[in-house]
Protein backbone atom coordinates (compact mmCIF):
# COMPACT_ATOMS: atom_id res chain seq x y z
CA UNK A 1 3.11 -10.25 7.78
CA UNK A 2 1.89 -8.99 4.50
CA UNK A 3 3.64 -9.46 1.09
CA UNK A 4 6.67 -11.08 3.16
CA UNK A 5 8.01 -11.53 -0.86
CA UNK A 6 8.63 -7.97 -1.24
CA UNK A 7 10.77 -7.69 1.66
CA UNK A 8 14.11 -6.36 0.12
CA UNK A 9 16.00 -9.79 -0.16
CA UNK A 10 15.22 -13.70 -0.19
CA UNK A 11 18.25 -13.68 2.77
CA UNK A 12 16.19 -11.26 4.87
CA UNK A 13 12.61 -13.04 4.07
CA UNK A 14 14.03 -16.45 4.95
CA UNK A 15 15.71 -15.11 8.41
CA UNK A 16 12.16 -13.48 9.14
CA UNK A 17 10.74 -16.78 8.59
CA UNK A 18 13.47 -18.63 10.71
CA UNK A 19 13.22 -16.61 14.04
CA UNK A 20 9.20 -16.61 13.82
CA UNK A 21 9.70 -20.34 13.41
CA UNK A 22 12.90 -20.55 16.32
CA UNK A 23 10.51 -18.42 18.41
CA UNK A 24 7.52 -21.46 18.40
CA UNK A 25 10.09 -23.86 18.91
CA UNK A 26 11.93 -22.96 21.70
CA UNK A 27 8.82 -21.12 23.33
CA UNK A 28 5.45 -22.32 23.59
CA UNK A 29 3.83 -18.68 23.04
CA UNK A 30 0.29 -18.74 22.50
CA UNK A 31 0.02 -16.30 19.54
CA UNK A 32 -0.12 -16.61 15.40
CA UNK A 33 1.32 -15.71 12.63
CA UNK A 34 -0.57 -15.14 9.40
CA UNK A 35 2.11 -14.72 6.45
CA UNK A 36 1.06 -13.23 3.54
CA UNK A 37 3.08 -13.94 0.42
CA UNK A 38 3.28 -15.11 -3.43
CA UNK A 39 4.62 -18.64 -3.23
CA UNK A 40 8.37 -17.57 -4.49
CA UNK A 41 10.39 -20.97 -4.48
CA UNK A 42 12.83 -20.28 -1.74
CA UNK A 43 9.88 -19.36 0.45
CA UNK A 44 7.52 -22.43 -0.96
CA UNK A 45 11.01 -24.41 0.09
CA UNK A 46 10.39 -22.82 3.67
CA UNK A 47 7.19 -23.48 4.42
CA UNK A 48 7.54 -27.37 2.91
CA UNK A 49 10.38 -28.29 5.18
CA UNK A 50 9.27 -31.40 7.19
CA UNK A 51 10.68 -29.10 10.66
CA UNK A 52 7.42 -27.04 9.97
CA UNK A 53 4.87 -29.84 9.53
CA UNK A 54 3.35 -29.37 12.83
CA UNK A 55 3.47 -25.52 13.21
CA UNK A 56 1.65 -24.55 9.73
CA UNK A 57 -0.95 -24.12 8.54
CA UNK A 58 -1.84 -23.30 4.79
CA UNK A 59 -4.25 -21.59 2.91
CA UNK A 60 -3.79 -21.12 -0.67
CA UNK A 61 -5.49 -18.82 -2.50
CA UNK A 62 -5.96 -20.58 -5.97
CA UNK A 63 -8.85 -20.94 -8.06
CA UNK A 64 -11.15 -21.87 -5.89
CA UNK A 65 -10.82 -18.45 -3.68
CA UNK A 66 -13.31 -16.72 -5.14
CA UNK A 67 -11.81 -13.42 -4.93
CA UNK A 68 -14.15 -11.52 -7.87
CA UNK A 69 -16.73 -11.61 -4.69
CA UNK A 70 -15.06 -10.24 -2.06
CA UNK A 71 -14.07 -7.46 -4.80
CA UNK A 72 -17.30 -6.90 -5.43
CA UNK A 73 -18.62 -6.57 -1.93
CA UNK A 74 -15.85 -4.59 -1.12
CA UNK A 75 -16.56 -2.06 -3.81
CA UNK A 76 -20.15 -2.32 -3.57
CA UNK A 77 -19.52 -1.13 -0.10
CA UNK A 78 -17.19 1.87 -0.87
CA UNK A 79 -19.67 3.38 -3.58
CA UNK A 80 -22.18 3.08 -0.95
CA UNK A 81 -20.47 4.79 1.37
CA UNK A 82 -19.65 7.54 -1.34
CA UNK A 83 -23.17 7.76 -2.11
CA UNK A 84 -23.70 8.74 1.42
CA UNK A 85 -21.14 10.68 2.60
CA UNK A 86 -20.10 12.60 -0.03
CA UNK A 87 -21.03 16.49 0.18
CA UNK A 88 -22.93 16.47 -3.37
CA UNK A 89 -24.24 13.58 -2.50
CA UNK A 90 -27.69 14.61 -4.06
CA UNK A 91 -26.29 14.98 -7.01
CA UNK A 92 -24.95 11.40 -7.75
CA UNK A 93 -27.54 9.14 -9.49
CA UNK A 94 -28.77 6.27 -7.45
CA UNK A 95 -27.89 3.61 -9.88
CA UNK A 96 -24.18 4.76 -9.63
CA UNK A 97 -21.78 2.97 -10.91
CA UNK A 98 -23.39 0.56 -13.78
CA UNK A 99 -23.55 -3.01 -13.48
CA UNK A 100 -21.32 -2.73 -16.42
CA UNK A 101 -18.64 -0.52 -14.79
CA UNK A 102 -18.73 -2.87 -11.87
CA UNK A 103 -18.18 -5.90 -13.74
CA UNK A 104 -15.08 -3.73 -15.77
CA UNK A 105 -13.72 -2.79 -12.58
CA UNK A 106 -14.28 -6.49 -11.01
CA UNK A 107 -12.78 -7.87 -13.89
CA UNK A 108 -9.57 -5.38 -13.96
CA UNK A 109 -8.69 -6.13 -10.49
CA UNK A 110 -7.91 -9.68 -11.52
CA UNK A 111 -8.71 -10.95 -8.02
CA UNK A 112 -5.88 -8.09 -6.62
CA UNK A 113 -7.96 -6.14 -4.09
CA UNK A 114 -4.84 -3.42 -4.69
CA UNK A 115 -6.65 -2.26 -7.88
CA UNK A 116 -10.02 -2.27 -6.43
CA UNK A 117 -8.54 -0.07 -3.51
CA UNK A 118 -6.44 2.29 -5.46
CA UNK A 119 -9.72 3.00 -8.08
CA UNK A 120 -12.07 3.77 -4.58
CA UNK A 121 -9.21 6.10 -3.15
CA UNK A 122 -8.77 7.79 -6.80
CA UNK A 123 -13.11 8.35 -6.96
């Protein structure tokens, strides 16, 4: 479930959270759940409750995610695949894009692959 906070109401994002948690509880279903969210108090208060202890597991991305590499593989990847594809292909210089408009774009993104995506689909 990605970006469960920008479901349309904490009400509706907390009764989400309760039936995926009722479902575990009252069936032993061998599946997961990865929940995607900013850590918005109510749902921070969710996923602390002691109930949860033993069905959660938590990875937050902080500081030490180094999300400036991932960016840049992932656009390293897309203006490779650019470079190929594309039908003037033999017209784009090798070298294309700068290490400098790399780092620009790496450093806009601010660790949101959202920004990174949206420049690839503009180009």
């Amino acid at each position: 479930i990605d970006g469960l906070d920008e479901c349309n109401s904490p009400f509706i994002q907390r009764g989400i959270l309760d039936a995926i948690s009722r479902l575990f509880r009252q069936h032993h279903i061998p599946i997961l759940f990865l929940v995607a969210s900013r850590p918005e108090s109510h749902l921070s208060q969710f996923f602390n409750s002691k109930s949860l202890v033993d069905l959660l597991v938590r990875l937050p991305l902080d500081v030490d995610y180094r999300s400036a590499d991932d960016i840049h593989l992932f656009l390293s990847d897309k203006f490779k695949e650019i470079k190929d594809t594309h039908p003037l292909k033999t017209f784009i210089d090798p070298t294309w894009p700068s290490l400098r408009i790399m780092q620009t774009l790496i450093e806009k993104s601010s660790g949101h692959f959202i920004y990174a995506a949206t420049v690839v689909r503009y180009i």
